[in-house]
Protein backbone atom coordinates (compact mmCIF):
# COMPACT_ATOMS: atom_id res chain seq x y z
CA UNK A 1 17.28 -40.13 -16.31
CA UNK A 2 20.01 -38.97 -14.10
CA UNK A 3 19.14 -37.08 -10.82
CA UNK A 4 20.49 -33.81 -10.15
CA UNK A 5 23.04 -33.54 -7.04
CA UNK A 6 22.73 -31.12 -3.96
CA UNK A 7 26.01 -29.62 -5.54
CA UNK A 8 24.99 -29.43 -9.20
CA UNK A 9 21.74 -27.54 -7.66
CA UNK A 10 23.76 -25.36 -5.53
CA UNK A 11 26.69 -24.93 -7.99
CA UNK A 12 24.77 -23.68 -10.98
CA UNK A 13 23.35 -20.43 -9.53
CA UNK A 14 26.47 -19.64 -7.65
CA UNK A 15 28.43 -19.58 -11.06
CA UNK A 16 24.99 -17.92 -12.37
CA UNK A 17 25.34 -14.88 -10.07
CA UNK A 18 29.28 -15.08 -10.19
CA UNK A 19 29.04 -14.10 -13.73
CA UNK A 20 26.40 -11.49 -13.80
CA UNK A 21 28.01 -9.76 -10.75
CA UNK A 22 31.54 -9.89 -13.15
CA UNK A 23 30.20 -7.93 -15.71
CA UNK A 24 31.23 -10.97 -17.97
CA UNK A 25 27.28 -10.83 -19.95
CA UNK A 26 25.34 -8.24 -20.62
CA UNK A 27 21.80 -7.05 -18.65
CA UNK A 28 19.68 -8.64 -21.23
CA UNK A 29 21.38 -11.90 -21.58
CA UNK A 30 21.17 -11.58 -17.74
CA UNK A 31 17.99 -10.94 -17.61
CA UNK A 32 17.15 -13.80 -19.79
CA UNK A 33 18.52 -16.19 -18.04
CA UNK A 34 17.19 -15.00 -14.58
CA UNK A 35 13.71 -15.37 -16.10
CA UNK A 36 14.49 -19.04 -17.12
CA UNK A 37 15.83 -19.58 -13.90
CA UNK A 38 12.94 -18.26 -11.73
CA UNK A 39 10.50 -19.77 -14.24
CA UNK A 40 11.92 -23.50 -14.03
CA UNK A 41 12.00 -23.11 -10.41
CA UNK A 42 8.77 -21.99 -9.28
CA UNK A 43 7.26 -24.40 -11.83
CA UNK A 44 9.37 -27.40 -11.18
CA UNK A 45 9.74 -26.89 -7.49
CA UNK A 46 7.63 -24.67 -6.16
CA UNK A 47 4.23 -25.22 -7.60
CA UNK A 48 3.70 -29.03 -7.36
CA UNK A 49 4.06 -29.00 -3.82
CA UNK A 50 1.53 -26.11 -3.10
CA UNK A 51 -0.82 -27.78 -5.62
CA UNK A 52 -0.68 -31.02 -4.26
CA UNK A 53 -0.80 -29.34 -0.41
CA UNK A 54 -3.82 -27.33 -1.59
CA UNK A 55 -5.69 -30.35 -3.56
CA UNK A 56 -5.09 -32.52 -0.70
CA UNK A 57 -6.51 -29.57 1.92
CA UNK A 58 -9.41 -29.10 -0.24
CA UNK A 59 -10.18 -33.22 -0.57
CA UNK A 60 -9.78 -32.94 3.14
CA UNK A 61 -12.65 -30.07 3.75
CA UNK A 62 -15.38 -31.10 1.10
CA UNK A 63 -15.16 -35.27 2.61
CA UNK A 64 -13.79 -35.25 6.16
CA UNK A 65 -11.01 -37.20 6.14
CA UNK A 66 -7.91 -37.22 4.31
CA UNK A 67 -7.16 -39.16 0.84
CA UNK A 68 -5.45 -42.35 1.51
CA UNK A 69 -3.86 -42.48 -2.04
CA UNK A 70 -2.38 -39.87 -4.85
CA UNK A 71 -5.45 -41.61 -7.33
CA UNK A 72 -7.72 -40.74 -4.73
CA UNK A 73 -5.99 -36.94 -4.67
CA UNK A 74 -6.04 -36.82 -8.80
CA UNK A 75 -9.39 -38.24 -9.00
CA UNK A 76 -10.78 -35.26 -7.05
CA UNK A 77 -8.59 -32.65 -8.51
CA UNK A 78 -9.85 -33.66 -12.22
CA UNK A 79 -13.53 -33.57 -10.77
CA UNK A 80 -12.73 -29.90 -9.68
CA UNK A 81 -11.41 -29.13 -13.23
CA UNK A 82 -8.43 -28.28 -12.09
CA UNK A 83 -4.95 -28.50 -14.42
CA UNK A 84 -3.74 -31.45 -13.62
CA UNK A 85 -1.67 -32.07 -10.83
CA UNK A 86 2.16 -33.12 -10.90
CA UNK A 87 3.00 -36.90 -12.00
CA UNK A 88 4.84 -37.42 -8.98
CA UNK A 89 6.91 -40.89 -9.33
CA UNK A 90 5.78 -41.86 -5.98
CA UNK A 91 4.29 -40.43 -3.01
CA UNK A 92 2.92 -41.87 0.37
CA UNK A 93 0.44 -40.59 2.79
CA UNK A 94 0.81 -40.97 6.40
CA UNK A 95 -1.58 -39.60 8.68
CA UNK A 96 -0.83 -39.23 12.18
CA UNK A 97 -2.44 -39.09 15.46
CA UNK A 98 -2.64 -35.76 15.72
CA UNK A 99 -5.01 -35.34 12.85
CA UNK A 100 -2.57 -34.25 10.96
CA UNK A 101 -1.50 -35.81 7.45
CA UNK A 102 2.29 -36.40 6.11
CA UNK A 103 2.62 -36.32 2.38
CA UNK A 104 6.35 -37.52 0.82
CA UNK A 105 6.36 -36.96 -2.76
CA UNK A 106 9.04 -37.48 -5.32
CA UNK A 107 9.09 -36.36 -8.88
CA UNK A 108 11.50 -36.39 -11.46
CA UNK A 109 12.90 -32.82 -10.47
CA UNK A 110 11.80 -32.54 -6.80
CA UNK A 111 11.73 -34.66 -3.52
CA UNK A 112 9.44 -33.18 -0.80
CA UNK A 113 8.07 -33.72 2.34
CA UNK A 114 5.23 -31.59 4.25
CA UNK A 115 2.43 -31.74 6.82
CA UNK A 116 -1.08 -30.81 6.73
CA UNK A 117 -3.28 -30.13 9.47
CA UNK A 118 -7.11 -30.03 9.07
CA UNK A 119 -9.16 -27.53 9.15
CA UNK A 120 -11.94 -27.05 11.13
């Protein structure tokens, strides 16, 4: 499946807002595809990372240490009964000496990189 460019992603609500600001469609057809918009991105690109971040915090908390694998991650979340998470095509954790934990993930529509710190 081919990946979506840095320009396609920037590109494509440019023109977006380029023609709603023109007057070229009307509000409703606007607001149509706004909602779309703002629905595919906090669901595609927002909300995997948070749910992974918060899954992974939560694993952290309840057994003292951090998961060493995404099975280990999905494992827990499904004995939460939680949805289920993202099937990210790969992700690695790191943790560091700090404590903290690195998580890379990629998935088909999103490539992502954060840090978690434990709580105490």
């Amino acid at each position: 499946m081919p990946s979506i460019s840095k320009l396609q992603r920037l590109l494509a609500p440019t023109i977006f807002f380029a023609v709603v600001a023109s007057g070229c469609m009307s509000q409703r057809a606007a607001n149509a595809i706004g909602e779309q918009f703002w629905s595919q991105l906090t669901t595609q690109w927002l909300a995997p990372p948070l749910e992974l971040a918060k899954t992974t915090s939560e694993f952290q908390k309840e057994h003292h240490r951090w998961p060493t694998n995404y099975a280990e991650v999905c494992s827990f979340n499904q004995s939460t009964l939680n949805p289920a998470l993202t099937n990210y095509e790969r992700i690695d954790f790191i943790q560091k000496p700090d404590g903290s934990l690195e998580v890379y993930m990629a998935a088909r529509t999103i490539t992502n990189k954060m840090t978690l710190s434990a709580r105490e």
